[in-house]
C-alpha atoms as a PDB file:
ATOM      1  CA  UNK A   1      -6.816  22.670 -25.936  1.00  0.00           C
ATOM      2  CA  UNK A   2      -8.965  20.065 -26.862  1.00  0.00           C
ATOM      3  CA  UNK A   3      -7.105  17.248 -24.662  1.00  0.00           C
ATOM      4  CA  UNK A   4      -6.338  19.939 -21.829  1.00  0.00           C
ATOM      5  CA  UNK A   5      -9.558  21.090 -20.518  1.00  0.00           C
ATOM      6  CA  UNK A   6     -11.079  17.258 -20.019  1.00  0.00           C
ATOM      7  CA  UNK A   7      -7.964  16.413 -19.040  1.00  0.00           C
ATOM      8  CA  UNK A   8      -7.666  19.010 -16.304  1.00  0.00           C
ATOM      9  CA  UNK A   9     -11.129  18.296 -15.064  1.00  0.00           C
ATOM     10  CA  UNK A  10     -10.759  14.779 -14.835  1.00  0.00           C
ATOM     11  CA  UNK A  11      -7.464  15.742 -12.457  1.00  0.00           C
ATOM     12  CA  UNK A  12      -9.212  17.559 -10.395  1.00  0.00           C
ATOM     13  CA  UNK A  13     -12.265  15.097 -10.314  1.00  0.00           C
ATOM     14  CA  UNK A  14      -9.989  12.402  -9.479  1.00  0.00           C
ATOM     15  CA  UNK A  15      -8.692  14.831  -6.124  1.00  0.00           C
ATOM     16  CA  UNK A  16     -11.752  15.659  -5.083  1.00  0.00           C
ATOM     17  CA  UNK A  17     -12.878  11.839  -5.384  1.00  0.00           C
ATOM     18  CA  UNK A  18      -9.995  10.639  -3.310  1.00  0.00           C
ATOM     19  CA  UNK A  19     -10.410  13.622  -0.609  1.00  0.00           C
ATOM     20  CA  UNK A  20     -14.015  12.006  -0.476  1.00  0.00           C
ATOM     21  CA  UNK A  21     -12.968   8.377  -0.284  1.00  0.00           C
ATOM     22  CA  UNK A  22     -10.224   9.611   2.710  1.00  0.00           C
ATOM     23  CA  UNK A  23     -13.505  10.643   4.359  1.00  0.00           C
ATOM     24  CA  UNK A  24     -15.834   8.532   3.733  1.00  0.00           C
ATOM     25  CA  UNK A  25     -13.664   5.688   4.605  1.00  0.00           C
ATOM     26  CA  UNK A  26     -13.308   7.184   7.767  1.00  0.00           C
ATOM     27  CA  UNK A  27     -16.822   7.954   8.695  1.00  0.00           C
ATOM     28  CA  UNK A  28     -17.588   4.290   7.387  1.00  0.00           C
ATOM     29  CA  UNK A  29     -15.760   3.044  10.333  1.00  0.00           C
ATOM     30  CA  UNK A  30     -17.311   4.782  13.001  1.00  0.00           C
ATOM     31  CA  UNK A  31     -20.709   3.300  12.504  1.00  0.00           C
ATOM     32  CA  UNK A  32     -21.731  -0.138  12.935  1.00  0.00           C
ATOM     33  CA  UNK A  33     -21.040  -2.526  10.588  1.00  0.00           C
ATOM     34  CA  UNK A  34     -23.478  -4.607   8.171  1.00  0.00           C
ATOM     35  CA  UNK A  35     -23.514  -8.302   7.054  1.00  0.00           C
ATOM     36  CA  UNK A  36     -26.206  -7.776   4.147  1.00  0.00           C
ATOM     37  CA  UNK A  37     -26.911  -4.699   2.010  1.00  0.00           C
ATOM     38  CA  UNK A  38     -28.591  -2.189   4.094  1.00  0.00           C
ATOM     39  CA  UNK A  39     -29.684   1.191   2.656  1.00  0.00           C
ATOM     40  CA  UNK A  40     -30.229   2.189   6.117  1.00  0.00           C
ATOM     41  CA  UNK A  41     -26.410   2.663   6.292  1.00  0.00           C
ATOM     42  CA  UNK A  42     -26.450   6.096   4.347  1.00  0.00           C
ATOM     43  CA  UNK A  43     -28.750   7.416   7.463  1.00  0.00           C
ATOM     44  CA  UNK A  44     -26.313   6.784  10.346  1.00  0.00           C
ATOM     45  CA  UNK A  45     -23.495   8.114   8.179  1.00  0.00           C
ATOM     46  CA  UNK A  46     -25.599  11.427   7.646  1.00  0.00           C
ATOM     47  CA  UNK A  47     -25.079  12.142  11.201  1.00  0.00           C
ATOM     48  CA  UNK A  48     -21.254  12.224  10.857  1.00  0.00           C
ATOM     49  CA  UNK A  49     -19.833  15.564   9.391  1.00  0.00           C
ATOM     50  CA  UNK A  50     -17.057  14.127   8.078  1.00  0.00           C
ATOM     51  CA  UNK A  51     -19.419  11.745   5.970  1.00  0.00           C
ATOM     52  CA  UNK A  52     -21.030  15.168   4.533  1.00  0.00           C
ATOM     53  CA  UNK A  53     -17.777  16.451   4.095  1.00  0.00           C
ATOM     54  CA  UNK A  54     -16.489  13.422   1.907  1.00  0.00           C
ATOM     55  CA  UNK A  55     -20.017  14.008   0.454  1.00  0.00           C
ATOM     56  CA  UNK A  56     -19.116  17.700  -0.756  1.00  0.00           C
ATOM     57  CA  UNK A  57     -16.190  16.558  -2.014  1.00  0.00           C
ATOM     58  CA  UNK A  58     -18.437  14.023  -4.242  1.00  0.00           C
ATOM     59  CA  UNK A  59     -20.539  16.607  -5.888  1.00  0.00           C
ATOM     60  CA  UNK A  60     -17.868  18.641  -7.139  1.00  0.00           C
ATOM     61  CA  UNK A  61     -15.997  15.915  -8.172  1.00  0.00           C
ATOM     62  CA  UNK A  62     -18.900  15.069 -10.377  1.00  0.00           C
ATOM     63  CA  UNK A  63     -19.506  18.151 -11.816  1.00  0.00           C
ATOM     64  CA  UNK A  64     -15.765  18.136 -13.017  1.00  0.00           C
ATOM     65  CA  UNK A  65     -16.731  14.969 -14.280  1.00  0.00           C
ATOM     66  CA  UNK A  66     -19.514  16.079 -16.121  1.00  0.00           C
ATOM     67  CA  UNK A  67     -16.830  18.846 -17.477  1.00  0.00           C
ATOM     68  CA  UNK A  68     -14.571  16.220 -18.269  1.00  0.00           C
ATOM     69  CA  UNK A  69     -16.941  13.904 -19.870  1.00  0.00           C
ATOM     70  CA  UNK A  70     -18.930  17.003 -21.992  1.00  0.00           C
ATOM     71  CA  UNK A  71     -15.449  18.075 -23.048  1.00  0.00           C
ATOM     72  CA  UNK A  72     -13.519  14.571 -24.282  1.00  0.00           C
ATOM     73  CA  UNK A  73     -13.974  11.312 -25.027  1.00  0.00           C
ATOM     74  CA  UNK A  74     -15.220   8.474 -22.375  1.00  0.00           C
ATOM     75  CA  UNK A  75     -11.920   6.280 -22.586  1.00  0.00           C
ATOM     76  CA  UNK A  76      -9.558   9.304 -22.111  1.00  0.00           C
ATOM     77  CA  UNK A  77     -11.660  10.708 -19.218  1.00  0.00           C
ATOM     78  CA  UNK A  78     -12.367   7.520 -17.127  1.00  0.00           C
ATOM     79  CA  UNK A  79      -8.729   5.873 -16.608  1.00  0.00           C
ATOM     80  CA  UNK A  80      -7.497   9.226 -15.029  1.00  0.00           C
ATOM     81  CA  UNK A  81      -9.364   8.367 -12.239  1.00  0.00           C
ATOM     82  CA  UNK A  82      -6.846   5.531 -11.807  1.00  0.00           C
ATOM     83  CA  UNK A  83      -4.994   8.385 -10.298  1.00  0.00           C
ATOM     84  CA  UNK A  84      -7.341   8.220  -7.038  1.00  0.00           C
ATOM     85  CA  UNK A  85      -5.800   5.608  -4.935  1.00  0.00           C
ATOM     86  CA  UNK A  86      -1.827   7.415  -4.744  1.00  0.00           C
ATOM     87  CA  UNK A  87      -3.837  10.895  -4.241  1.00  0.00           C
ATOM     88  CA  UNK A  88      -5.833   9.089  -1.757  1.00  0.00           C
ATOM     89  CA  UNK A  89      -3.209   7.339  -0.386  1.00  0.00           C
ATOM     90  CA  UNK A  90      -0.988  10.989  -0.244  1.00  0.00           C
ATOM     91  CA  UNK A  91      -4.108  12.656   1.540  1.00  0.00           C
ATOM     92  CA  UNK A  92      -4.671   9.774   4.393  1.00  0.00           C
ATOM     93  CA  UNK A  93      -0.618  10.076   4.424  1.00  0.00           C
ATOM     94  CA  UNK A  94      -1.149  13.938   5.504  1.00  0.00           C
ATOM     95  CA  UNK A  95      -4.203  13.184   7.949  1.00  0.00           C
ATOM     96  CA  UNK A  96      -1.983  10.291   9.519  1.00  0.00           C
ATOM     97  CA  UNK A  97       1.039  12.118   9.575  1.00  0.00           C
ATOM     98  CA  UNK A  98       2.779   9.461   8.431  1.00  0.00           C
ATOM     99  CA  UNK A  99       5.611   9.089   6.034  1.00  0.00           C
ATOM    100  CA  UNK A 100       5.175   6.744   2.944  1.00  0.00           C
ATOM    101  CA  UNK A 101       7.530   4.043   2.376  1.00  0.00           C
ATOM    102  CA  UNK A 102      10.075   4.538  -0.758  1.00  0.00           C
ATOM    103  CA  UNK A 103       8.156   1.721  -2.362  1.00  0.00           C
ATOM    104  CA  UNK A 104       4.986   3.076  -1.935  1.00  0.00           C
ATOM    105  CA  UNK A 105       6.357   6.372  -3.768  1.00  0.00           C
ATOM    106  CA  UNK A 106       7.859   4.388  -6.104  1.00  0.00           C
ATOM    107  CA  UNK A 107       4.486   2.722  -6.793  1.00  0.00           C
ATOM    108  CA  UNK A 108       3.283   6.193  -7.302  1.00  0.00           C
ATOM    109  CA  UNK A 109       5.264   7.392  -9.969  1.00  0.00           C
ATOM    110  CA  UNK A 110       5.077   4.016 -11.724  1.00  0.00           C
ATOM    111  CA  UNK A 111       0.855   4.690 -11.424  1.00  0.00           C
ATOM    112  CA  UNK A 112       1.381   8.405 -12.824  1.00  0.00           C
ATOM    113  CA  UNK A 113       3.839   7.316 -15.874  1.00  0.00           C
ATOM    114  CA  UNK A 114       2.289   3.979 -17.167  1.00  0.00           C
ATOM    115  CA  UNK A 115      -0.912   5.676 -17.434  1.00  0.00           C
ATOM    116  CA  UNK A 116       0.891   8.520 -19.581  1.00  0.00           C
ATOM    117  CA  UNK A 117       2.388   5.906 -21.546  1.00  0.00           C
ATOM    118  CA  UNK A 118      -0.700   3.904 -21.855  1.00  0.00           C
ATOM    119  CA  UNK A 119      -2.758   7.398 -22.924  1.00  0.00           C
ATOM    120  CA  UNK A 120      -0.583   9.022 -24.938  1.00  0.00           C
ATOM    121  CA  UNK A 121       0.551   5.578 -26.812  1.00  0.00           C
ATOM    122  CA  UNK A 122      -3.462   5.067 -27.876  1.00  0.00           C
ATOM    123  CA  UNK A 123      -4.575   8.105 -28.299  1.00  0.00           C
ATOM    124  CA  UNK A 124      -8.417   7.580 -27.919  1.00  0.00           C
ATOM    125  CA  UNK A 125     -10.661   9.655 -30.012  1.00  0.00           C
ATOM    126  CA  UNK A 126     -13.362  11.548 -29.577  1.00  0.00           C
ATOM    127  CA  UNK A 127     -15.812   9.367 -31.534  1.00  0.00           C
ATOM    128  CA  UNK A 128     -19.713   9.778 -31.929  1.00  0.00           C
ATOM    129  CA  UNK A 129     -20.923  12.199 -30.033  1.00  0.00           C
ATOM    130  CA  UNK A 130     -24.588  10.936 -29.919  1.00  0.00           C
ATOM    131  CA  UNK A 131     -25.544   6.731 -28.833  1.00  0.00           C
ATOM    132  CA  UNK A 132     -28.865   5.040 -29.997  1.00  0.00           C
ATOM    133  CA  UNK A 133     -31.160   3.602 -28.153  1.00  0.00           C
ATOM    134  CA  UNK A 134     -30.279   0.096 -29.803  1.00  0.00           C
ATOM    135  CA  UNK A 135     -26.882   0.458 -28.093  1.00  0.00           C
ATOM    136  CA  UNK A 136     -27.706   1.482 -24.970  1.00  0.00           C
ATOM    137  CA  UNK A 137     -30.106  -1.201 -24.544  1.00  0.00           C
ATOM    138  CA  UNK A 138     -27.430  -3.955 -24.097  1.00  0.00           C
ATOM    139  CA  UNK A 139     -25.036  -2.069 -22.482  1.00  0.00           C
ATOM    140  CA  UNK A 140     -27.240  -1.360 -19.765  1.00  0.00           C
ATOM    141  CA  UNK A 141     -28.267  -4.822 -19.328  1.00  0.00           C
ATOM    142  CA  UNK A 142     -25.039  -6.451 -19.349  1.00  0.00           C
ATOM    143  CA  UNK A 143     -24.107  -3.546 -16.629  1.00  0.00           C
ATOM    144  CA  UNK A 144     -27.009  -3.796 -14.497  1.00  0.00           C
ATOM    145  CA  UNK A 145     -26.618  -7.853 -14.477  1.00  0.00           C
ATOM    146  CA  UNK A 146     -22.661  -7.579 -13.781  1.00  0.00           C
ATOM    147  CA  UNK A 147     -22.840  -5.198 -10.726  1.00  0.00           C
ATOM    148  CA  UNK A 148     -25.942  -7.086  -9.345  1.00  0.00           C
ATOM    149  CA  UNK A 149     -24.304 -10.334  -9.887  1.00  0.00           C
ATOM    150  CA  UNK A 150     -20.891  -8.948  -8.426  1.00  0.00           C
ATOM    151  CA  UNK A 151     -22.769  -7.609  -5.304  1.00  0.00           C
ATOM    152  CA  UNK A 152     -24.859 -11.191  -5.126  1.00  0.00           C
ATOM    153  CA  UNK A 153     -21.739 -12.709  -4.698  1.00  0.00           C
ATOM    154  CA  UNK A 154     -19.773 -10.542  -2.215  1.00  0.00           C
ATOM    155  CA  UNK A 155     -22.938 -10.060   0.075  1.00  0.00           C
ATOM    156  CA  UNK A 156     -22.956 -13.644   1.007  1.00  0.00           C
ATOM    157  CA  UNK A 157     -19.148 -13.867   1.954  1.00  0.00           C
ATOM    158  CA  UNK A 158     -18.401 -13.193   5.209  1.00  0.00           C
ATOM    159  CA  UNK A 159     -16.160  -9.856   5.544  1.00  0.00           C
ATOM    160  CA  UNK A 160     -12.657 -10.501   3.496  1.00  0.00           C
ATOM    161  CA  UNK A 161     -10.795  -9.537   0.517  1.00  0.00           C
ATOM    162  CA  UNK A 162     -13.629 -11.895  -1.283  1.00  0.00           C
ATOM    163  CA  UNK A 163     -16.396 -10.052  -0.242  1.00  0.00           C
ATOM    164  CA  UNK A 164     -14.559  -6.283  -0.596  1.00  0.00           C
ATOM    165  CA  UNK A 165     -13.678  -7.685  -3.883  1.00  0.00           C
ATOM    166  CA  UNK A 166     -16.570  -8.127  -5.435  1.00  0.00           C
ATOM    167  CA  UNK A 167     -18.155  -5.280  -4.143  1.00  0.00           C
ATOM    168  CA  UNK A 168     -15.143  -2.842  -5.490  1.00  0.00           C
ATOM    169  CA  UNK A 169     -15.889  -4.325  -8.751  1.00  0.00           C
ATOM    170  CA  UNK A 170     -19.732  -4.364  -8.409  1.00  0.00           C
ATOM    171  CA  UNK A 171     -18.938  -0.374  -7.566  1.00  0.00           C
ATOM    172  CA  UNK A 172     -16.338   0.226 -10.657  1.00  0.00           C
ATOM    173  CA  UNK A 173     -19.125  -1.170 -13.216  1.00  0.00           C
ATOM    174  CA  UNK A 174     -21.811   1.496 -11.480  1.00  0.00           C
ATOM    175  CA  UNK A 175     -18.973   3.913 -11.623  1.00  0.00           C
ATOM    176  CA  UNK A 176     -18.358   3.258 -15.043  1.00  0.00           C
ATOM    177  CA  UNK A 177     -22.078   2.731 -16.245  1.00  0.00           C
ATOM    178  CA  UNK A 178     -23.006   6.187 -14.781  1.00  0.00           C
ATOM    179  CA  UNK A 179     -20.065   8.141 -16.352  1.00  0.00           C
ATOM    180  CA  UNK A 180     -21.011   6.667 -19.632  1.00  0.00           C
ATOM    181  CA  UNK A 181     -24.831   7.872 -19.315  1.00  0.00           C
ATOM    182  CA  UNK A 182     -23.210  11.348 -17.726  1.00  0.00           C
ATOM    183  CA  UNK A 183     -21.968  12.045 -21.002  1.00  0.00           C
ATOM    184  CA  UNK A 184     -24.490  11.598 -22.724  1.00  0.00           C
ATOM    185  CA  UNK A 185     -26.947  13.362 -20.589  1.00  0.00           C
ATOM    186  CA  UNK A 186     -24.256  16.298 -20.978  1.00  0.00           C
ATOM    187  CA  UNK A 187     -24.620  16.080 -24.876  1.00  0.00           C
ATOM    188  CA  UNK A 188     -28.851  16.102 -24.230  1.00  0.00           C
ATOM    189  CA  UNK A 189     -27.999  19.482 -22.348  1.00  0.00           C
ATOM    190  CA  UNK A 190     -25.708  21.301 -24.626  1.00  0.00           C
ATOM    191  CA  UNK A 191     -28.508  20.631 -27.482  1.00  0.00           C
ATOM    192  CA  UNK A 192     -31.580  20.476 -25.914  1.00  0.00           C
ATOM    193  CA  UNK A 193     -30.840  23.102 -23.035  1.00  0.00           C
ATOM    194  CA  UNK A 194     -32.443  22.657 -19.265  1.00  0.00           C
ATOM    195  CA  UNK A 195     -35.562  21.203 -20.288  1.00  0.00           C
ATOM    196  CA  UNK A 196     -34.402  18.809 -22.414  1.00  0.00           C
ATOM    197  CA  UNK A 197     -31.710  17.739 -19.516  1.00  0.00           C
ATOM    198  CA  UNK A 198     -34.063  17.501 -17.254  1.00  0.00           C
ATOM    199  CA  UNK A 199     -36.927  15.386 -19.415  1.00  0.00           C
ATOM    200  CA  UNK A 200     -33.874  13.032 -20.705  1.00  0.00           C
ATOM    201  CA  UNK A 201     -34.230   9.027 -19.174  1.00  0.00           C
ATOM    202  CA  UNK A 202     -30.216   9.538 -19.583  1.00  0.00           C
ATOM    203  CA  UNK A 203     -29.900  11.978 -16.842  1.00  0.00           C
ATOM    204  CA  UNK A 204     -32.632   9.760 -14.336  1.00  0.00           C
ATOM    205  CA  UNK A 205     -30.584   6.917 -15.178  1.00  0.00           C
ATOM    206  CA  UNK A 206     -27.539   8.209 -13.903  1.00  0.00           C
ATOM    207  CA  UNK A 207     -28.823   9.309 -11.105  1.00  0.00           C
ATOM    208  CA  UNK A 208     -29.982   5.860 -10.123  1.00  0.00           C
ATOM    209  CA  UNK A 209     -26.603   4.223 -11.597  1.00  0.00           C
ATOM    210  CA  UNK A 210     -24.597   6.723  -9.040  1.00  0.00           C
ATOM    211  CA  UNK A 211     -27.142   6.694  -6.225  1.00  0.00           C
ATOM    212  CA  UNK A 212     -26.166   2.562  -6.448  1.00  0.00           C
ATOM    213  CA  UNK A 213     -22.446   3.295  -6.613  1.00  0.00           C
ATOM    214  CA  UNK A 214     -22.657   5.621  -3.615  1.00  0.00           C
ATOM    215  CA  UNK A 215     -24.279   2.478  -2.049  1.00  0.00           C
ATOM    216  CA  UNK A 216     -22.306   0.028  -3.139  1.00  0.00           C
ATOM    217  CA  UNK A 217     -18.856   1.779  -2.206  1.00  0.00           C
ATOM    218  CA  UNK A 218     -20.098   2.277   1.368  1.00  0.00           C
ATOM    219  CA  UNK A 219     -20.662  -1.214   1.711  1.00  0.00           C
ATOM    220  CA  UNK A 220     -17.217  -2.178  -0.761  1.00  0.00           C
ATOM    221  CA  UNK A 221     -15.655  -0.049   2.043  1.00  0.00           C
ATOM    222  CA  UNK A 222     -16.630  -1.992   5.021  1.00  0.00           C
ATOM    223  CA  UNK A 223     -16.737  -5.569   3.572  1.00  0.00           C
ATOM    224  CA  UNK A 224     -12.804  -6.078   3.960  1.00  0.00           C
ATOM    225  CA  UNK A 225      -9.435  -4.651   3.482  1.00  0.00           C
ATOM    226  CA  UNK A 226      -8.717  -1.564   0.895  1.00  0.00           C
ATOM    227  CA  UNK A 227      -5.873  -4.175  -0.828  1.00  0.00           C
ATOM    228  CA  UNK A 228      -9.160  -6.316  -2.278  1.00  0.00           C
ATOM    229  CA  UNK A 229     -11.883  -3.583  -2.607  1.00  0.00           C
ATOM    230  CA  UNK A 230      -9.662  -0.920  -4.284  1.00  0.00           C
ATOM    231  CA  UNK A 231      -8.004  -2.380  -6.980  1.00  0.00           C
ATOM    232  CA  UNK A 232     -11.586  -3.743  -8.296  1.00  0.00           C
ATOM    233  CA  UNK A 233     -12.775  -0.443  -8.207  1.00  0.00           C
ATOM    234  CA  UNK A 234      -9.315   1.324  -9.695  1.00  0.00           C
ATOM    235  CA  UNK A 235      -8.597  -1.075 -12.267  1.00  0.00           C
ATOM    236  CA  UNK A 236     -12.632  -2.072 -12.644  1.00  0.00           C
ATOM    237  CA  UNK A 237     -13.676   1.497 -13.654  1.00  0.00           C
ATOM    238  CA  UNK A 238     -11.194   2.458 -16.152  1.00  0.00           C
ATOM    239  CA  UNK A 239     -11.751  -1.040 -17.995  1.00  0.00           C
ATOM    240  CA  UNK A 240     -15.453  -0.911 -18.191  1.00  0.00           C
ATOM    241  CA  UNK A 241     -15.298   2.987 -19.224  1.00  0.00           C
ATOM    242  CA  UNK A 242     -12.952   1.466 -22.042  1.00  0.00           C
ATOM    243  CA  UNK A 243     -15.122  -0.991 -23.543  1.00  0.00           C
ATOM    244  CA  UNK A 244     -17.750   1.422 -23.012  1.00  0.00           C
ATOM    245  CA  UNK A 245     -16.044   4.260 -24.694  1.00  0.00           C
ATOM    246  CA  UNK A 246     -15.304   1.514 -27.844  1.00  0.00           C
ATOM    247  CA  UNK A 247     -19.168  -0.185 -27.933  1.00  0.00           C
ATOM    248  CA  UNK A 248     -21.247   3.208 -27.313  1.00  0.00           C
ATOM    249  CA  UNK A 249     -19.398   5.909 -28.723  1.00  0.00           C
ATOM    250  CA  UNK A 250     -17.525   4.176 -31.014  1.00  0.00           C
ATOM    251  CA  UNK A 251     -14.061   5.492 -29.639  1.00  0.00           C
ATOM    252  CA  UNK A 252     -10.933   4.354 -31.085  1.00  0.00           C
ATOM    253  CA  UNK A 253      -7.279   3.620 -29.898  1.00  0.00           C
ATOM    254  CA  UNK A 254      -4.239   3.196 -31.745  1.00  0.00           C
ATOM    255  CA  UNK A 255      -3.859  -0.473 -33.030  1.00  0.00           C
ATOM    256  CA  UNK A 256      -0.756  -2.294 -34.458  1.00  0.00           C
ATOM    257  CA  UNK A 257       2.601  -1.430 -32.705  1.00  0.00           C
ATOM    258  CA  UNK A 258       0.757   1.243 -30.693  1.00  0.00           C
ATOM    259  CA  UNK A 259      -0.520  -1.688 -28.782  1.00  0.00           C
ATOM    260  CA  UNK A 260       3.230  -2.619 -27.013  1.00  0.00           C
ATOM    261  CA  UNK A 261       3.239   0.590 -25.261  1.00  0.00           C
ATOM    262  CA  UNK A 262      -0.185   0.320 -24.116  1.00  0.00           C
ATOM    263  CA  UNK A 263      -0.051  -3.241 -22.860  1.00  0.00           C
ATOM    264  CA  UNK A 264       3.359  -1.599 -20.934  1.00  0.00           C
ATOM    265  CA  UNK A 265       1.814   1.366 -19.713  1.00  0.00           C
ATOM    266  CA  UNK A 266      -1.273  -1.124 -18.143  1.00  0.00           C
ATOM    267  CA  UNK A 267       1.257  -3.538 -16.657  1.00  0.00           C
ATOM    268  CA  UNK A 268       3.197  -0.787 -14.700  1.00  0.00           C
ATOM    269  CA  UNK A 269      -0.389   0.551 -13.551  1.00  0.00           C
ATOM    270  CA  UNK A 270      -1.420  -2.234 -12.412  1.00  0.00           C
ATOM    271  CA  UNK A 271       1.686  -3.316 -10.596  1.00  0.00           C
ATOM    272  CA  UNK A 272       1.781  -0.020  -9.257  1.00  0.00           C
ATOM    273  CA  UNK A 273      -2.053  -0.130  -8.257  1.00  0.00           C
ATOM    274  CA  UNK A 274      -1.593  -3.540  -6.165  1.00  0.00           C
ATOM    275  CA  UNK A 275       1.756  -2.520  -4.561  1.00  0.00           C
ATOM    276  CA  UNK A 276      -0.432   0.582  -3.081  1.00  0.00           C
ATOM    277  CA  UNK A 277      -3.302  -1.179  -1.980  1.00  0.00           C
ATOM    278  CA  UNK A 278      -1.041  -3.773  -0.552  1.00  0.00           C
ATOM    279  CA  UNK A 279       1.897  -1.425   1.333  1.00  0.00           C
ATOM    280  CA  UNK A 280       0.200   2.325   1.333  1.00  0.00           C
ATOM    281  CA  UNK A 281      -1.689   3.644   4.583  1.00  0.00           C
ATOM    282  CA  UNK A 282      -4.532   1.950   5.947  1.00  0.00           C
ATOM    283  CA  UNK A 283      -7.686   4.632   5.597  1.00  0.00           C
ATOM    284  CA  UNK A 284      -8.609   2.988   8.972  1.00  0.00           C
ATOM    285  CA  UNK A 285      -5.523   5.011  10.530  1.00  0.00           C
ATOM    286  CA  UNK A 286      -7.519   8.039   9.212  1.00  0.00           C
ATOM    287  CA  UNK A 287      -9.515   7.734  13.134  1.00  0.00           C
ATOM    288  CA  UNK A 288      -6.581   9.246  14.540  1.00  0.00           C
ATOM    289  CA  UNK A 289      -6.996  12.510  12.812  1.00  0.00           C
ATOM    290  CA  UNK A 290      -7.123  15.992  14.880  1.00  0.00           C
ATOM    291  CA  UNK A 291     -10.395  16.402  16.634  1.00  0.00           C
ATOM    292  CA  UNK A 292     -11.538  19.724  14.928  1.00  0.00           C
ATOM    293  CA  UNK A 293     -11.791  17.507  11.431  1.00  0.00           C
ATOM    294  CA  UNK A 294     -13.932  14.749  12.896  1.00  0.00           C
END
């Protein structure tokens, strides 16, 4: 039980996260398109339901999150949500109405069972359950430098798999950043009730880490094709929570021969992660959906 319930909550964060990047992706593409970072973006797309819908779908994939997170350890929690591009790819295949290609499903299964393998062959723990200051310190830094540096670099490409690149990854080190300070801000409630949550700097500062994922993915989504940006951000986020998971709550994995399976399971992912992004449905196609979902 003590696997299941994060584990289940992280499934159904990773849905509700691709049902939200289906729509989002969507309602990205009907409003016109930006050459430099512009928070202004987030106010046209407020005027398209289906940008509020994907929006809805964002808050209750966090609070499964939060779940997930309160309930199990960073590094088994995060690379689940590897599992968003095949769902999302499944749920744009239903809006299209088009069939995926036997490769495509093949790429899906080989996404589902190397992360099993990978997961079950190491095992994280739960590790400590609180992080001191002296940790976070760093960590933030060398998070808030990456993604700004990341999104430096894609902003001044014009719009390509470079710039979508480096945006996706700019997004998956917010993405990862904010989970990490999610679970701790979930620890901060459990023992310090609502007024402790709510007096926390953990739970402002994941506010502002997701508030600049929100913004970066918008931007991620509209700076080139889904075969650059999406594999950053897949592959990005589970890495990051990793090494996060290890440095700040001193999580552990199987070592020695553990580590074969492991490297296996993360080659068959990430084969299976690129063929996707490379063959699966283009979200764009998403435009042609029935008019009562627009």
């Amino acid at each position: 039980m003590a696997v299941v319930l994060p584990v289940l909550f992280a499934l159904l964060a990773a849905f509700s996260n691709a049902l939200a990047t289906v729509l989002q992706r969507k309602a990205a593409l009907t409003v016109p398109q930006s050459q430099g970072f512009r928070p202004g973006l987030v106010l046209d797309l407020l005027r398209r339901p289906v940008w509020l819908g994907g929006m809805l779908a964002v808050v209750v994939a966090g609070v499964s999150q939060a779940v997930a997170l309160a309930t199990g350890p960073l590094s088994l929690v995060q690379p689940l949500f590897v599992l968003e591009l095949p769902l999302a790819l499944l749920l744009a295949s239903l809006a299209t109405g088009r069939r995926l290609a036997p490769a495509v499903w093949l790429a899906v299964g080989g996404v589902v069972v190397g992360l099993g393998i990978a997961l079950v062959s190491a095992a994280p723990d739960a590790g400590e359950e609180d992080v001191a200051l002296d940790r976070w310190l760093p960590a933030l830094v060398a998070c808030a430098g990456a993604a700004v540096l990341l999104a430096a670099a894609g902003l001044r490409r014009a719009v390509g798999k470079a710039r979508a690149g480096c945006l996706g990854a700019a997004t998956a080190v917010c993405y990862a950043l904010t989970a990490a300070l999610m679970k701790d801000s979930m620890r901060v409630l459990d023992t310090d009730g609502v007024a402790g949550f709510l007096t926390a700097w953990q739970t402002y500062a994941f506010a502002a880490a997701g508030v600049g994922a929100v913004l970066l993915l918008e931007h991620a989504m509209q700076g080139g094709p889904l075969v650059a940006s999406q594999p950053a951000l897949t592959l990005g986020d589970a890495a990051v929570s990793l090494m996060l998971g290890v440095v700040l709550y001193r999580e552990e994995v199987r070592a020695g021969w553990w580590v074969l399976p492991q490297l296996l399971g993360v080659a068959v992912v990430v084969a299976g992660v690129l063929t996707l992004a490379r063959r699966g449905i283009d979200l764009r196609e998403t435009n042609k959906m029935p008019e009562a979902t627009k």
